[in-house]
C-alpha atoms as a PDB file:
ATOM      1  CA  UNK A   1       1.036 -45.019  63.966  1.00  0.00           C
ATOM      2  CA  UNK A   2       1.804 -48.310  62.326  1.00  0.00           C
ATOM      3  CA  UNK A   3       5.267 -49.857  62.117  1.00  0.00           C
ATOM      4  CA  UNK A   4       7.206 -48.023  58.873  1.00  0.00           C
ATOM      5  CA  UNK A   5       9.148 -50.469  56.576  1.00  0.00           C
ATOM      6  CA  UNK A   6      12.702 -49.369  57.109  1.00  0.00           C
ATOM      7  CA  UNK A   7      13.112 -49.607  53.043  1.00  0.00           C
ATOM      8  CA  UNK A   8       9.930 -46.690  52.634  1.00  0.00           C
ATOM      9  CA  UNK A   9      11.511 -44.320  55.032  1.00  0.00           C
ATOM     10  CA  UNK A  10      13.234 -43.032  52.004  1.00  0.00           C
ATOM     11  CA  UNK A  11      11.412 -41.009  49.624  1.00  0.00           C
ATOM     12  CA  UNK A  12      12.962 -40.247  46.349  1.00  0.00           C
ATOM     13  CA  UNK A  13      12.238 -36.650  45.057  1.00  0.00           C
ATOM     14  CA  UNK A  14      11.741 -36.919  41.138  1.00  0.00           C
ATOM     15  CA  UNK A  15      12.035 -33.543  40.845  1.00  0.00           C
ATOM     16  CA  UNK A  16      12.948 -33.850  37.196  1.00  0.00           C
ATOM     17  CA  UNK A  17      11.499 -31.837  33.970  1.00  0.00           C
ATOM     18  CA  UNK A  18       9.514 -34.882  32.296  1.00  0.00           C
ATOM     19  CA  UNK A  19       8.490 -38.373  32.289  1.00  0.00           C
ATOM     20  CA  UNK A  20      11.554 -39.994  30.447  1.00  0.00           C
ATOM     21  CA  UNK A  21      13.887 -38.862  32.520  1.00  0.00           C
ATOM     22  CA  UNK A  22      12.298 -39.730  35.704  1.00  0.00           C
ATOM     23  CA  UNK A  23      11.121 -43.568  34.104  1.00  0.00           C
ATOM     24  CA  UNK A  24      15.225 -44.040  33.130  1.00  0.00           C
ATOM     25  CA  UNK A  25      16.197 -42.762  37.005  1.00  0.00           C
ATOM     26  CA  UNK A  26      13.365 -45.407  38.532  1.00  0.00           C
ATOM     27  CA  UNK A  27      14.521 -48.328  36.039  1.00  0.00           C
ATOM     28  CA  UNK A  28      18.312 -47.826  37.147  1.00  0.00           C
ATOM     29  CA  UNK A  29      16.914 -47.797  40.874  1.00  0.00           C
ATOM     30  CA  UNK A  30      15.182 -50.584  40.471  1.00  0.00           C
ATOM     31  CA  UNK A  31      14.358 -52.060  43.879  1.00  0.00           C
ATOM     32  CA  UNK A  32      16.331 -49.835  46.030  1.00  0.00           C
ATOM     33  CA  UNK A  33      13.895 -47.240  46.608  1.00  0.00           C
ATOM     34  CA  UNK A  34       9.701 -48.051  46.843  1.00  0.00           C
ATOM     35  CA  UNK A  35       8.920 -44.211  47.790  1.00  0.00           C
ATOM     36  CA  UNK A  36       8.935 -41.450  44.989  1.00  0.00           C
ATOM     37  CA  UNK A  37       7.617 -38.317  45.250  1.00  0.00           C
ATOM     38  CA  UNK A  38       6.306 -36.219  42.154  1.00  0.00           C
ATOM     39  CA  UNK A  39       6.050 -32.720  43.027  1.00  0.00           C
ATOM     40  CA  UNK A  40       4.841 -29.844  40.821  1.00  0.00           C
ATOM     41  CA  UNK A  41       7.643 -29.446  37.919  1.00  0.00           C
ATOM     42  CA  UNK A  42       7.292 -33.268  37.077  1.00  0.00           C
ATOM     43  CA  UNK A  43       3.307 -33.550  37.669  1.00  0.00           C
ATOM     44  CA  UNK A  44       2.928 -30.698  35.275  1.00  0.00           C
ATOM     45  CA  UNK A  45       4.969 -31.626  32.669  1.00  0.00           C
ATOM     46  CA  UNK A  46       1.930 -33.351  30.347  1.00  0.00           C
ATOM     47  CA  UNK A  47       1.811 -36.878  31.547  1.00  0.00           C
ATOM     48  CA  UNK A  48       3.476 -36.630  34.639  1.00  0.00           C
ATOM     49  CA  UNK A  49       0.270 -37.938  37.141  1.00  0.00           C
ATOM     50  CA  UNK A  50      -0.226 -40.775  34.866  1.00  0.00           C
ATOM     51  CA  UNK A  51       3.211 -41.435  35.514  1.00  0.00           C
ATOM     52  CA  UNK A  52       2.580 -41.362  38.820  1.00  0.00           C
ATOM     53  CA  UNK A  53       0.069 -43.705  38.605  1.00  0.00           C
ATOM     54  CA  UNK A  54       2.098 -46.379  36.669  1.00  0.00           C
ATOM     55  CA  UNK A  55       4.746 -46.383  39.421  1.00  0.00           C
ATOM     56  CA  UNK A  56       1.520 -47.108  42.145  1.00  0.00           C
ATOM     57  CA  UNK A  57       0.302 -49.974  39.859  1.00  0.00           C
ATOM     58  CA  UNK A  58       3.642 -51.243  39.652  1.00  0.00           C
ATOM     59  CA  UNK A  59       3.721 -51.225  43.657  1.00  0.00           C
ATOM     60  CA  UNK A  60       5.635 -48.559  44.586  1.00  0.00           C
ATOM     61  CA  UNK A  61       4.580 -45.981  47.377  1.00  0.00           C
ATOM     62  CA  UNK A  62       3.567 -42.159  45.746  1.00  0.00           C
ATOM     63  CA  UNK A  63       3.609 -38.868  47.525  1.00  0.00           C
ATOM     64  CA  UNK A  64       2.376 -35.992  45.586  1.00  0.00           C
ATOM     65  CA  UNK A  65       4.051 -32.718  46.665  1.00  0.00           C
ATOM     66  CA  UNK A  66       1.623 -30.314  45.501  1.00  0.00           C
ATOM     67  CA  UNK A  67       1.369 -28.131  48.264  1.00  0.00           C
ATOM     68  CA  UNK A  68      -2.370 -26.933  47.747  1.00  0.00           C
ATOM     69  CA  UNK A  69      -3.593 -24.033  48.944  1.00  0.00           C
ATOM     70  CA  UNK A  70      -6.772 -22.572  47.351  1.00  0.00           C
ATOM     71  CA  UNK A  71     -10.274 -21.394  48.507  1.00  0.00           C
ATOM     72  CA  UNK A  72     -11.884 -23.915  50.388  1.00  0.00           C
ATOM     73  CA  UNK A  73     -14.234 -25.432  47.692  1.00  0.00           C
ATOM     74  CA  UNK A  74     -11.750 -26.033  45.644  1.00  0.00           C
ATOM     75  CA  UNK A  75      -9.247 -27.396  48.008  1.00  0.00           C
ATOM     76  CA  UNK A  76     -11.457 -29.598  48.793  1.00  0.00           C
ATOM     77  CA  UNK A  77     -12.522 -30.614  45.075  1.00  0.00           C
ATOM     78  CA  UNK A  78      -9.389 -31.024  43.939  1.00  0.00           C
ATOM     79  CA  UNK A  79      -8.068 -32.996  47.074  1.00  0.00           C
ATOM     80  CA  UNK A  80     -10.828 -35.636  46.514  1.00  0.00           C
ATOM     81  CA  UNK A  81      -9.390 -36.354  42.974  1.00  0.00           C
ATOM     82  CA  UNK A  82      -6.284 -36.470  43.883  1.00  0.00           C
ATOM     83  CA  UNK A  83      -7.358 -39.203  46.405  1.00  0.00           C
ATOM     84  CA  UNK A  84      -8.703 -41.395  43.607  1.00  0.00           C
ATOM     85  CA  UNK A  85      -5.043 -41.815  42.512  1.00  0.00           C
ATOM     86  CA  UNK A  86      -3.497 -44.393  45.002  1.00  0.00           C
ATOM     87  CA  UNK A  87      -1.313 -41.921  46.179  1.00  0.00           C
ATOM     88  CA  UNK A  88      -0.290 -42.581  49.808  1.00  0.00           C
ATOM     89  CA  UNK A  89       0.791 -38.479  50.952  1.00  0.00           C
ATOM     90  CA  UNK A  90      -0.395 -35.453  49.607  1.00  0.00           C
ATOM     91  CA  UNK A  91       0.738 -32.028  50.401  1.00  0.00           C
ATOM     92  CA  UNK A  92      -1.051 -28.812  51.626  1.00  0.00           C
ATOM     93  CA  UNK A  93      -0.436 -25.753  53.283  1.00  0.00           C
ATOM     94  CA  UNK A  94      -0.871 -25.321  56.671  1.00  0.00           C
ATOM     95  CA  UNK A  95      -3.691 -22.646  56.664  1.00  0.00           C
ATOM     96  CA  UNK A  96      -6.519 -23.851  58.918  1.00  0.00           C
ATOM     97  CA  UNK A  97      -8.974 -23.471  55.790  1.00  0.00           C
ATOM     98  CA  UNK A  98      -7.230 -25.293  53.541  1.00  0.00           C
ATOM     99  CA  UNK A  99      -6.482 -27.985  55.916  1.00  0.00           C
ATOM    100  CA  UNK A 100      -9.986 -28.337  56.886  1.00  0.00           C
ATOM    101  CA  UNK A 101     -10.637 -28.635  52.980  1.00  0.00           C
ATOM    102  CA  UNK A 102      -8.464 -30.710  52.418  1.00  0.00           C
ATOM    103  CA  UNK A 103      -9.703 -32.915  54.846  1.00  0.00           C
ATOM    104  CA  UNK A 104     -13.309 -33.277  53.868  1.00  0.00           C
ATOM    105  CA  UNK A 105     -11.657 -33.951  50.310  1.00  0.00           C
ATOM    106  CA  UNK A 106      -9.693 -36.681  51.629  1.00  0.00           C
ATOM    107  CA  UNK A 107     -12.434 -38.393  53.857  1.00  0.00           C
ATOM    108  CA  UNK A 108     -13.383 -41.707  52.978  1.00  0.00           C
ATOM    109  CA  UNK A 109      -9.861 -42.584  51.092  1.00  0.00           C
ATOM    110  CA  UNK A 110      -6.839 -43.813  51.728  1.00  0.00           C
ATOM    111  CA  UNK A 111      -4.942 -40.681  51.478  1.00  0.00           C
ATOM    112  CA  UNK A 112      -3.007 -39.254  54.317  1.00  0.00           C
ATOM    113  CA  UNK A 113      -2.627 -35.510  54.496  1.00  0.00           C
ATOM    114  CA  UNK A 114       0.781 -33.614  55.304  1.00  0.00           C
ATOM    115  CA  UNK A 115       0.768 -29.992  55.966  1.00  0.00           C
ATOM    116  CA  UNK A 116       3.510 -28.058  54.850  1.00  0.00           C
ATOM    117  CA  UNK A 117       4.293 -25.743  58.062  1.00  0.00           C
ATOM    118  CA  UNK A 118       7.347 -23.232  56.499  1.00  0.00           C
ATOM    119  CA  UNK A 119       8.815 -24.222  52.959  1.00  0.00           C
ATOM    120  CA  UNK A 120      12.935 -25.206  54.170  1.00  0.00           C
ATOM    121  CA  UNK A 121      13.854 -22.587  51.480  1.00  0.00           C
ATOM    122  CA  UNK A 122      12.573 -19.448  53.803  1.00  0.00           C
ATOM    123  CA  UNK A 123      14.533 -18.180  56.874  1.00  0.00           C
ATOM    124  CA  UNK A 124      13.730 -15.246  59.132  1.00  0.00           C
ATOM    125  CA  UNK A 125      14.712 -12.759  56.734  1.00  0.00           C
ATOM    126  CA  UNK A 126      12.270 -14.359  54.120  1.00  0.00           C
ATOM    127  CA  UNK A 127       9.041 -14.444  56.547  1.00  0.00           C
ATOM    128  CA  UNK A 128       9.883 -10.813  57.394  1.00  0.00           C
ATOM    129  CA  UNK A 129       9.877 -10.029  53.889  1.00  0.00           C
ATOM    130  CA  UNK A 130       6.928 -11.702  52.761  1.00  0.00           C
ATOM    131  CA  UNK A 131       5.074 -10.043  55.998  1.00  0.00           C
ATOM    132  CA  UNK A 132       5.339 -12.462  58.650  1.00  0.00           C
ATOM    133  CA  UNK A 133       5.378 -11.305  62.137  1.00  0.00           C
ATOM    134  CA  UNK A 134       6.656 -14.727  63.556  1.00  0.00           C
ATOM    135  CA  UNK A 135      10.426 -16.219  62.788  1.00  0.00           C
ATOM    136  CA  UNK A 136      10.195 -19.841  61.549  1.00  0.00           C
ATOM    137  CA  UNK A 137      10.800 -20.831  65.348  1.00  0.00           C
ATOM    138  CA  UNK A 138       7.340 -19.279  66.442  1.00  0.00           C
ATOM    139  CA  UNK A 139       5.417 -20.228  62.988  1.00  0.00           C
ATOM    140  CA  UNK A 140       6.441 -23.707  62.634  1.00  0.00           C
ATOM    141  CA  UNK A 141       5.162 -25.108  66.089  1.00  0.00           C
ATOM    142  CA  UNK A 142       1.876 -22.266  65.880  1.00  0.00           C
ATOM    143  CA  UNK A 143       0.714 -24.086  62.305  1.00  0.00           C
ATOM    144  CA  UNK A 144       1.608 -27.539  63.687  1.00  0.00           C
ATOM    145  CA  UNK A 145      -0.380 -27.326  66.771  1.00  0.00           C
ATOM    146  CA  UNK A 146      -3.688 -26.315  64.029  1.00  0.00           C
ATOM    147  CA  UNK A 147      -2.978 -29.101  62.142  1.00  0.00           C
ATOM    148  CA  UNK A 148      -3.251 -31.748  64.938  1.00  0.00           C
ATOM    149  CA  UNK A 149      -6.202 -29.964  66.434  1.00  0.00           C
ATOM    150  CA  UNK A 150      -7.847 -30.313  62.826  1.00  0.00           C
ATOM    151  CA  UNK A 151      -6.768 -34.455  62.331  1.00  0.00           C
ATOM    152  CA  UNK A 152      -4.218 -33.915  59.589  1.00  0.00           C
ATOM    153  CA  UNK A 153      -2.125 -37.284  59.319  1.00  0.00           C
ATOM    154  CA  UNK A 154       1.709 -35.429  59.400  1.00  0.00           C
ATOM    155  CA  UNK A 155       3.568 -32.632  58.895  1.00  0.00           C
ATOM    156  CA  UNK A 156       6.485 -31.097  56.617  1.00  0.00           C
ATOM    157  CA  UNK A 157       9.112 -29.844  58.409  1.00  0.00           C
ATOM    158  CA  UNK A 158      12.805 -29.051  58.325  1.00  0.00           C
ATOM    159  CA  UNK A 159      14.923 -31.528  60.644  1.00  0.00           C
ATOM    160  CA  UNK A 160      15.530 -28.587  62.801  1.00  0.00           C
ATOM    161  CA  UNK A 161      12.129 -28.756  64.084  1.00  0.00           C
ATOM    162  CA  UNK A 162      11.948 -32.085  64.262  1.00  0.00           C
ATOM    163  CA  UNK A 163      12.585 -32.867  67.715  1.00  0.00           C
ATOM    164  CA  UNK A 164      10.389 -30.130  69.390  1.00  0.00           C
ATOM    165  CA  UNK A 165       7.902 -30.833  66.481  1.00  0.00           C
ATOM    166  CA  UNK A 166       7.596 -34.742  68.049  1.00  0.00           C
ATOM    167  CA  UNK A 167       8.160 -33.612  71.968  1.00  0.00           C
ATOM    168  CA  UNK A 168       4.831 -31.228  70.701  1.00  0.00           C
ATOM    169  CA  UNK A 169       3.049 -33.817  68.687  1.00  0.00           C
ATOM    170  CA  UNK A 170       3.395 -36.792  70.230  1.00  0.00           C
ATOM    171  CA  UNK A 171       4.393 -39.714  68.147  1.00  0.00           C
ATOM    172  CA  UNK A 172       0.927 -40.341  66.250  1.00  0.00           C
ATOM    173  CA  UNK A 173       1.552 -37.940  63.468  1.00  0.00           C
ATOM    174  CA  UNK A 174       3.790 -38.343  60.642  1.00  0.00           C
ATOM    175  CA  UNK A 175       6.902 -36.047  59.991  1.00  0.00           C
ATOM    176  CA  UNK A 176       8.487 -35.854  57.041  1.00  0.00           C
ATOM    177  CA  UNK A 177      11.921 -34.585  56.298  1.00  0.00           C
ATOM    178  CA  UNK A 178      13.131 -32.676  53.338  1.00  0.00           C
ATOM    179  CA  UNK A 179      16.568 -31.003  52.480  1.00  0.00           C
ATOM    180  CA  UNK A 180      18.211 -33.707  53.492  1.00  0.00           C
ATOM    181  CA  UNK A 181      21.612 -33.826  52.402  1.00  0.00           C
ATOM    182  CA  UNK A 182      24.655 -36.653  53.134  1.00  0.00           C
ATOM    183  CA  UNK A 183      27.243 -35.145  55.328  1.00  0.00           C
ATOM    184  CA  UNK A 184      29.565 -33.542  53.247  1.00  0.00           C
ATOM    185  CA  UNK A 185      27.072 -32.424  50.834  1.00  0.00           C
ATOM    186  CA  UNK A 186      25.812 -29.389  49.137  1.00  0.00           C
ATOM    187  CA  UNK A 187      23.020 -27.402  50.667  1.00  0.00           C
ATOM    188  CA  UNK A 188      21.889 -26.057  47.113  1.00  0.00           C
ATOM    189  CA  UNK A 189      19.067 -23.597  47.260  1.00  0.00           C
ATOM    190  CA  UNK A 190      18.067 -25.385  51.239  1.00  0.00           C
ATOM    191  CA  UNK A 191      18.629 -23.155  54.216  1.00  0.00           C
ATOM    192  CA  UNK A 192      17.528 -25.875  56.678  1.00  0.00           C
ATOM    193  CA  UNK A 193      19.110 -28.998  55.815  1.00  0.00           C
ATOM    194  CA  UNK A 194      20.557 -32.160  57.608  1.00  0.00           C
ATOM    195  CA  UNK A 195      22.186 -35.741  57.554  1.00  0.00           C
ATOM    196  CA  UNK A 196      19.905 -38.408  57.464  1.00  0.00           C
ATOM    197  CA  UNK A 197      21.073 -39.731  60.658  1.00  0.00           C
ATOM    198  CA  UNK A 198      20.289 -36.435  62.218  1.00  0.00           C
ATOM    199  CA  UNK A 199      17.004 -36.077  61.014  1.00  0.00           C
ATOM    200  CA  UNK A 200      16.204 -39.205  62.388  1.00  0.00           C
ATOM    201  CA  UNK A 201      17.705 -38.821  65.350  1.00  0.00           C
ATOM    202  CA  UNK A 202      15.646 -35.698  65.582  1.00  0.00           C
ATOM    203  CA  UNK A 203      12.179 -37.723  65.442  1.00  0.00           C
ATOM    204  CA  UNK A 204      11.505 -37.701  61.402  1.00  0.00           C
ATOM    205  CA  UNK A 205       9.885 -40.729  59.842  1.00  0.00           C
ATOM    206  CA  UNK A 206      10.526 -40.472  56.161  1.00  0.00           C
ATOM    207  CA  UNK A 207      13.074 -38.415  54.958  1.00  0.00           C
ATOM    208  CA  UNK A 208      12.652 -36.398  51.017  1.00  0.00           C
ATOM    209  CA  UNK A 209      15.917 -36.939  49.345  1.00  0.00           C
ATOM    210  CA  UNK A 210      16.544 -35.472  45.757  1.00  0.00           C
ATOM    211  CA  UNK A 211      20.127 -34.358  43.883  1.00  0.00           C
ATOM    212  CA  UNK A 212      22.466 -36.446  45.959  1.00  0.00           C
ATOM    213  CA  UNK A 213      20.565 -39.097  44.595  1.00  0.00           C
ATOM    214  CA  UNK A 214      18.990 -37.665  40.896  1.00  0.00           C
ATOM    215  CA  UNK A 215      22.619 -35.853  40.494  1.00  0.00           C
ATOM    216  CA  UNK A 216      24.983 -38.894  41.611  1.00  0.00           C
ATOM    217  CA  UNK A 217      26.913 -40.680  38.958  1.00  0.00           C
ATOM    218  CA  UNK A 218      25.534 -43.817  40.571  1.00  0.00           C
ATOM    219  CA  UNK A 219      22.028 -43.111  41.998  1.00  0.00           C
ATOM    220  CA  UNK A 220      21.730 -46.428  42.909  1.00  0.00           C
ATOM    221  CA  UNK A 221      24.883 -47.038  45.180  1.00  0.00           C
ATOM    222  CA  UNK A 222      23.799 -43.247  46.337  1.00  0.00           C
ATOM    223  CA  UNK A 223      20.548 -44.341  47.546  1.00  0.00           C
ATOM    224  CA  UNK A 224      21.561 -47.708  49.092  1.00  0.00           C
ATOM    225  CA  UNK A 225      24.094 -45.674  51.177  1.00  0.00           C
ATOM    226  CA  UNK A 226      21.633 -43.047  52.673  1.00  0.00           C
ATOM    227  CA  UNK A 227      19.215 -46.060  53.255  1.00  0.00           C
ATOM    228  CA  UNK A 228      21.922 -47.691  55.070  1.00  0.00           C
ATOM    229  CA  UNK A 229      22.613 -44.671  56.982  1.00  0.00           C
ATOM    230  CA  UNK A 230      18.613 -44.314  57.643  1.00  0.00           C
ATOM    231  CA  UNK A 231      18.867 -48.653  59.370  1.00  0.00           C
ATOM    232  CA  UNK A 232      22.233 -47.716  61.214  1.00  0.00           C
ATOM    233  CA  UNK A 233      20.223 -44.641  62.897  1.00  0.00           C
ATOM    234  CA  UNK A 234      17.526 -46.262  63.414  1.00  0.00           C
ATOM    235  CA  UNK A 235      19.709 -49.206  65.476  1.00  0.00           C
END
């Protein structure tokens, strides 16, 4: 894998309910952060993926977290015009269909692929109780494992996981880091959360930040400080 600017490792989560809000957050950014990611709530919201598109004509880096998982055909549809965005991640589930879909959607652009092993929300309790028969320990490094052997770029994954993830992986595929929270933070709806200097430690390579930087009463000074954080760990 290519050398990662130290200033992309952090992706900004505009996980925000429309485009005003999210075009006032970048402005009072400004260059401190080149990674956003637009996930479902702001994508939806009527103009949100031409947003999306403005920030990648303006030069900044896009990952759309929309976590498809569909039939195959239209997986695969609807991953190849996504790719026509400019968008440098995209999201899917790690079910070997979709992934394969995905894929062949993909082929040809630009667009790397991250599979989504277990959302960081769900715990034990909540794979038993959606039918599961593996804890998060067993299912993470099971779906991983299919989505190297099918040439998916990276992988989702809690900071937890990281470091058997990369021992697992090897250091060709991407991780990528959500519920990442500053030490002394809150967890908020997370159940697998870390520092940023932790999940870095751990073996991630971009980390997803999103309220304790949207929620700060200064975002900016919030997101310089978890990018220094992201150099000092990085030595």
């Amino acid at each position: 894998m290519s050398a990662i600017k130290p200033s992309d490792r952090l992706i900004l989560a505009l996980d925000l309910p429309d485009v005003a809000q999210a075009r006032a957050l970048v402005t009072t950014l400004g260059d401190s952060v080149s990674f956003y990611k637009v996930g479902m709530e702001l994508a939806y919201s009527g103009d949100g993926f031409a947003f999306a598109d403005e920030l990648a004509a303006r030069g900044k880096k896009i990952f759309l977290d929309l976590k498809l998982h569909d039939i195959p055909n239209t997986v695969k549809r609807a991953t190849a015009q996504l790719a026509r965005r400019g968008a440098t991640f995209l999201t899917i589930h790690a079910f070997p269909q979709t992934m394969a879909a995905a894929k062949e959607g993909a082929a040809g652009s630009g667009l790397k692929l991250l599979a989504v092993t277990v959302l960081t929300s769900y715990d034990d309790d909540d794979l038993t109780a959606a039918g599961y028969r593996f804890p998060v320990r067993d299912l993470v490094p099971h779906r991983a494992q299919q989505a190297k052997a099918l040439g998916i770029d990276g992988l989702v994954a809690a900071a937890s996981e990281a470091a058997e993830l990369r021992r697992s992986i090897g250091e060709e595929m991407i991780l990528v880091t959500p519920g990442i929270r500053p030490a002394g933070g809150q967890a908020g709806d997370q159940k697998r959360i870390a520092t940023p200097a932790a999940a870095i430690a751990a073996g991630a390579d971009y980390l997803v930040v999103g309220r304790p930087i949207t929620e700060a009463a200064d975002p900016r000074a919030a997101a310089e400080a978890i990018q220094h954080e992201i150099a000092t760990a990085r030595g």
